[in-house]
Protein backbone atom coordinates (compact mmCIF):
# COMPACT_ATOMS: atom_id res chain seq x y z
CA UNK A 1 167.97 55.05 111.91
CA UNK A 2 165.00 52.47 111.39
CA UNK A 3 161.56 53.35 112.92
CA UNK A 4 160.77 50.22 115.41
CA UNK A 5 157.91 48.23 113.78
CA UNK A 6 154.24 48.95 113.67
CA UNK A 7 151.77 46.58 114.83
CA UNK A 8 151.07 45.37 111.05
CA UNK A 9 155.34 44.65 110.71
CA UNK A 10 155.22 43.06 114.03
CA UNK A 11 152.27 40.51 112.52
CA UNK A 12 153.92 39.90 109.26
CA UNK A 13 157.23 39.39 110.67
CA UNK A 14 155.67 36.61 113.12
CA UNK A 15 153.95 34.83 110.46
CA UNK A 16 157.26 34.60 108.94
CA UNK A 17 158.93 33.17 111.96
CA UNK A 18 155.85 30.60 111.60
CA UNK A 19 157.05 29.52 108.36
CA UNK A 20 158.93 25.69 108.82
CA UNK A 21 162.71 25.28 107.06
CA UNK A 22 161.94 24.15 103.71
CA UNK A 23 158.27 25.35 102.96
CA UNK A 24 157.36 28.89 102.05
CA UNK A 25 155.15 31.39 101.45
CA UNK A 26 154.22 34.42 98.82
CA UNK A 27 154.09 38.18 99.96
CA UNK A 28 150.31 37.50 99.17
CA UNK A 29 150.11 34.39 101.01
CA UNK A 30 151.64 36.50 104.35
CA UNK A 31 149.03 39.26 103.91
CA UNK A 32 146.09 36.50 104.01
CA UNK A 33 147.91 34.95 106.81
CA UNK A 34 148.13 38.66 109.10
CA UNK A 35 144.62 39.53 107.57
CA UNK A 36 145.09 42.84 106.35
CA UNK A 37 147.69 44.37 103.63
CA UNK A 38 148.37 42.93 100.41
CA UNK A 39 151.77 41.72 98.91
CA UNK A 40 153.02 45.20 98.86
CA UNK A 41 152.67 46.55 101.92
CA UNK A 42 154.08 42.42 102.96
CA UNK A 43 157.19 43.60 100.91
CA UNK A 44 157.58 46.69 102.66
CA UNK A 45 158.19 45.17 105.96
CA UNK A 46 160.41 42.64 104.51
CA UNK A 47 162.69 45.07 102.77
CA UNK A 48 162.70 47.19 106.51
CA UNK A 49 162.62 44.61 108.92
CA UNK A 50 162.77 40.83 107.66
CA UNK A 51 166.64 41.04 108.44
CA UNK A 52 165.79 39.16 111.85
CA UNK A 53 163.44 36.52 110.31
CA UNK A 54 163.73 33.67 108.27
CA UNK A 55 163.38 36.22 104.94
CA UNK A 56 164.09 33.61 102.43
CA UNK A 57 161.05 31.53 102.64
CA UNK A 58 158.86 34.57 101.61
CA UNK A 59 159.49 34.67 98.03
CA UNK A 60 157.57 35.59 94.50
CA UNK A 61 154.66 33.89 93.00
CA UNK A 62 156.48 32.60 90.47
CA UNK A 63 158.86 30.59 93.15
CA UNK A 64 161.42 33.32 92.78
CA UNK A 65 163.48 34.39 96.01
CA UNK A 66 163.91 38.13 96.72
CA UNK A 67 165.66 40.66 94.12
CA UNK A 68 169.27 40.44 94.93
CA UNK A 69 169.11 37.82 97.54
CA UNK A 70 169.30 34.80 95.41
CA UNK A 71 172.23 33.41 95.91
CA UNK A 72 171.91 33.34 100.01
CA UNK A 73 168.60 31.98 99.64
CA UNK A 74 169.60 29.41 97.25
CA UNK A 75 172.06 28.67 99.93
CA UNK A 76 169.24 28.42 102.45
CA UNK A 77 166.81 26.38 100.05
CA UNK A 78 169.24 23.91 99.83
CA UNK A 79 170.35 23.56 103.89
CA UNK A 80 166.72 23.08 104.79
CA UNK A 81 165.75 21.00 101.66
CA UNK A 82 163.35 23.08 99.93
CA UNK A 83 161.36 21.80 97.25
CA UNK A 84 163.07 23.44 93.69
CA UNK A 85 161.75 23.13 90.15
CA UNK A 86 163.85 20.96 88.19
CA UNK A 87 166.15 23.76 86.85
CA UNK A 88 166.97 24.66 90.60
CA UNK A 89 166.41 28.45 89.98
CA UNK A 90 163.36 28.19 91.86
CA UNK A 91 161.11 26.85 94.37
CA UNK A 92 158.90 24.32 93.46
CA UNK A 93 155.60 26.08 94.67
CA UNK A 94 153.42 22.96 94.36
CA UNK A 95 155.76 21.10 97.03
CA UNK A 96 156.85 23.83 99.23
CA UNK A 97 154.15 26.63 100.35
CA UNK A 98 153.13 25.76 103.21
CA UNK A 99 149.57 25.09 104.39
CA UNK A 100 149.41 27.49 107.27
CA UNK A 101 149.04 27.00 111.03
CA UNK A 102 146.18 25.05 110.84
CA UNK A 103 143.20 25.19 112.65
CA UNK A 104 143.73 26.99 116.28
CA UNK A 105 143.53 24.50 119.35
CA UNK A 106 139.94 24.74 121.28
């Protein structure tokens, strides 16, 4: 049985329901985001808990999906037309990562 998630899972995993279909972010883009951790500890809670969250727009550097969830991302990059690189195996970073929230509201 799975712990319920800290206060650092519960962060990461709502900056990942942030995300809008077709842009992404890195694991190290989501740690800058929450403020604390780094793309490991991002990783963590994805492998644990990103299940219930729109998983496949956190990906790898590189514009590679998760290990052993390419194919139903693929499937996802395409229904929310996500930027790919011309070869289609992966996201073209330059056009999809997303810029963040933005500036908060005064």
């Amino acid at each position: 049985m799975f712990a319920e998630p800290d206060e650092y899972a519960e962060a990461v995993l709502d900056a990942v329901e942030r995300i809008p279909p077709g842009r992404v972010l890195t694991y190290g883009d989501l740690a800058e985001l929450v403020g604390r951790g780094g793309p490991r500890q991002v990783g963590r809670v994805m492998s644990l808990y990103g299940g219930a969250v729109p998983w496949w727009r956190v990906i790898r550097a590189d514009g590679r999906p998760p290990s052993g969830h390419e194919i139903r991302a693929h499937e996802h990059y395409r229904a929310e037309g996500t930027p790919l690189r011309p070869a289609g195996d992966r996201v073209d970073m330059a056009r999809a990562r997303w810029d963040g929230p933005g500036p908060a509201a005064p």
